[in-house]
C-alpha atoms as a PDB file:
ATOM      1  CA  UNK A   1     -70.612 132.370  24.723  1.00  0.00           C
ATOM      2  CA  UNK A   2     -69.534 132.620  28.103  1.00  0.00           C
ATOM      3  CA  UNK A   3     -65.881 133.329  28.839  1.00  0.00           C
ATOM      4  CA  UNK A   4     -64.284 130.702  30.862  1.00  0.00           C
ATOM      5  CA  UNK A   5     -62.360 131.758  34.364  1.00  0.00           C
ATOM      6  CA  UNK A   6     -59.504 130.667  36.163  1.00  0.00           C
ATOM      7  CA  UNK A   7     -58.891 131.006  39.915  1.00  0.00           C
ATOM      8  CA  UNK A   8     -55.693 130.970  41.458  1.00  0.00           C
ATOM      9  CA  UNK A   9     -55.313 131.576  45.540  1.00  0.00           C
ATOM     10  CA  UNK A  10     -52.227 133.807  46.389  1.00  0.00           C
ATOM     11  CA  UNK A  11     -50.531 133.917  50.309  1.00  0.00           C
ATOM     12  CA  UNK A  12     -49.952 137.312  51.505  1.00  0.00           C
ATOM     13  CA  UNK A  13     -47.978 138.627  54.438  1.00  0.00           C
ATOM     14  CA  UNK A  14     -50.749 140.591  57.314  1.00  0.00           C
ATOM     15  CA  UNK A  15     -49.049 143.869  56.390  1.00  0.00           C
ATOM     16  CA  UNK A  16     -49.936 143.778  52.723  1.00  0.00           C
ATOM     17  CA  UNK A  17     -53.096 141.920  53.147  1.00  0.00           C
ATOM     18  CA  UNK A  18     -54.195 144.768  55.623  1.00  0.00           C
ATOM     19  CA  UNK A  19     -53.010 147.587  52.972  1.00  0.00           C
ATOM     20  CA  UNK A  20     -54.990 145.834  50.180  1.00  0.00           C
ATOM     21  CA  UNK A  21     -58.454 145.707  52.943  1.00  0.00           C
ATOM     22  CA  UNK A  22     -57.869 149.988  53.420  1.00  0.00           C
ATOM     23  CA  UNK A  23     -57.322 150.585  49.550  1.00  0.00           C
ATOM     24  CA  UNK A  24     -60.359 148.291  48.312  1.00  0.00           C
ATOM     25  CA  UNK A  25     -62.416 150.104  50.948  1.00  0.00           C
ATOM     26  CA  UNK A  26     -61.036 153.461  50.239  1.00  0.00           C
ATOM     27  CA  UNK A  27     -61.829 153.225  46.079  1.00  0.00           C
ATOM     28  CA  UNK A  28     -65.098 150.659  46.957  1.00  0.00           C
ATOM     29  CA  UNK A  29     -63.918 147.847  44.754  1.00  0.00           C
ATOM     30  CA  UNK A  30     -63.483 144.100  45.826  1.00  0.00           C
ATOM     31  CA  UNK A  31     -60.009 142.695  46.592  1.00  0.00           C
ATOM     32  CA  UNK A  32     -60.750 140.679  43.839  1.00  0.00           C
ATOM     33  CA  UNK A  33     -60.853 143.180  41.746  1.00  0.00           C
ATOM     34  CA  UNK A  34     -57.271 144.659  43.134  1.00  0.00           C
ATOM     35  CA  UNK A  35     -55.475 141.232  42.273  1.00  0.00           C
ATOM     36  CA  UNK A  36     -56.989 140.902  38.647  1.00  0.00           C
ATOM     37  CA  UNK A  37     -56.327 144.809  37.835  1.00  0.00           C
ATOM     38  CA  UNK A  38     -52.832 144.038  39.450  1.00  0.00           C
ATOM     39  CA  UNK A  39     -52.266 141.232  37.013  1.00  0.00           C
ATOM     40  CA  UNK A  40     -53.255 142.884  34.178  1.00  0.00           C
ATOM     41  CA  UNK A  41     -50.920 145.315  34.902  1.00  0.00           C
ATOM     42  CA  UNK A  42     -47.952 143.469  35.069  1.00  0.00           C
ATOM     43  CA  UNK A  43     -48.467 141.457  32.233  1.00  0.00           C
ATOM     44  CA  UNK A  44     -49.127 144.322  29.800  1.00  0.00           C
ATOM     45  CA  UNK A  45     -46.362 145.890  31.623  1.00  0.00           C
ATOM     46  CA  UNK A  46     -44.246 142.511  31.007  1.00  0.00           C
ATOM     47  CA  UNK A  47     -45.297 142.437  27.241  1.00  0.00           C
ATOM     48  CA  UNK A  48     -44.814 146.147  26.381  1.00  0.00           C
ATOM     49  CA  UNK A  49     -41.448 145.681  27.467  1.00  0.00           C
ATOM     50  CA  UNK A  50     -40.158 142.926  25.421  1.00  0.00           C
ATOM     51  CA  UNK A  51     -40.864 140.401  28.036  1.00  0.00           C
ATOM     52  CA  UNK A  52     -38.114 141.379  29.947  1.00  0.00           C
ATOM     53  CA  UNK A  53     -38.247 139.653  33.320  1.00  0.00           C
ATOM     54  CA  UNK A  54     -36.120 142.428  34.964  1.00  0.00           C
ATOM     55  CA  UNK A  55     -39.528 144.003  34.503  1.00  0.00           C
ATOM     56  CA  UNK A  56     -41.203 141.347  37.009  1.00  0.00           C
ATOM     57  CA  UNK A  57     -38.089 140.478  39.337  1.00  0.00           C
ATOM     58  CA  UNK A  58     -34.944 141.914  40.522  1.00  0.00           C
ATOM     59  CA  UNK A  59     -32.537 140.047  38.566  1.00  0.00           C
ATOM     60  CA  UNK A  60     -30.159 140.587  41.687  1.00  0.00           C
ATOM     61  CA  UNK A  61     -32.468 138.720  44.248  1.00  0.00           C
ATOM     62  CA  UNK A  62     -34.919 136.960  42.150  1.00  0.00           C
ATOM     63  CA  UNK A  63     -37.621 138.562  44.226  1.00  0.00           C
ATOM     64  CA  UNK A  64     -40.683 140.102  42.732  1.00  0.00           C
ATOM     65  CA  UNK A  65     -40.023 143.713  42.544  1.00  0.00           C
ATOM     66  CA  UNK A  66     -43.224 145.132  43.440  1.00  0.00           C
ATOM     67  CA  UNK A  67     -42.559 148.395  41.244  1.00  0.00           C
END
């Protein structure tokens, strides 16, 4: 059985975006790759730590932390 995939489309600002294009090319993986590995991250991240949401945002700005 094939697994079925979702696709989402994300905005990012040209700095990022430009950092993203030098690390895919520097470890020779897709940007696609990047976002799903940087998902799955977080959200193991998110579950290992009792779904704490201080682990996704800064409860102080409501901004996606980043760390």
């Amino acid at each position: 059985m094939v697994a079925t995939k979702s696709r989402i489309t994300i905005n990012l600002d040209e700095h990022n975006y430009q950092e993203l294009i030098e690390l895919s090319n520097e470890l020779d993986v897709s940007l696609a790759w990047l976002g799903r590995k940087a998902f799955t991250d977080l959200l193991a991240k998110y579950r290992r730590d009792g779904k704490n949401a201080s682990v996704v945002f800064d409860p102080s700005t409501n901004v996606a932390s980043g760390s």
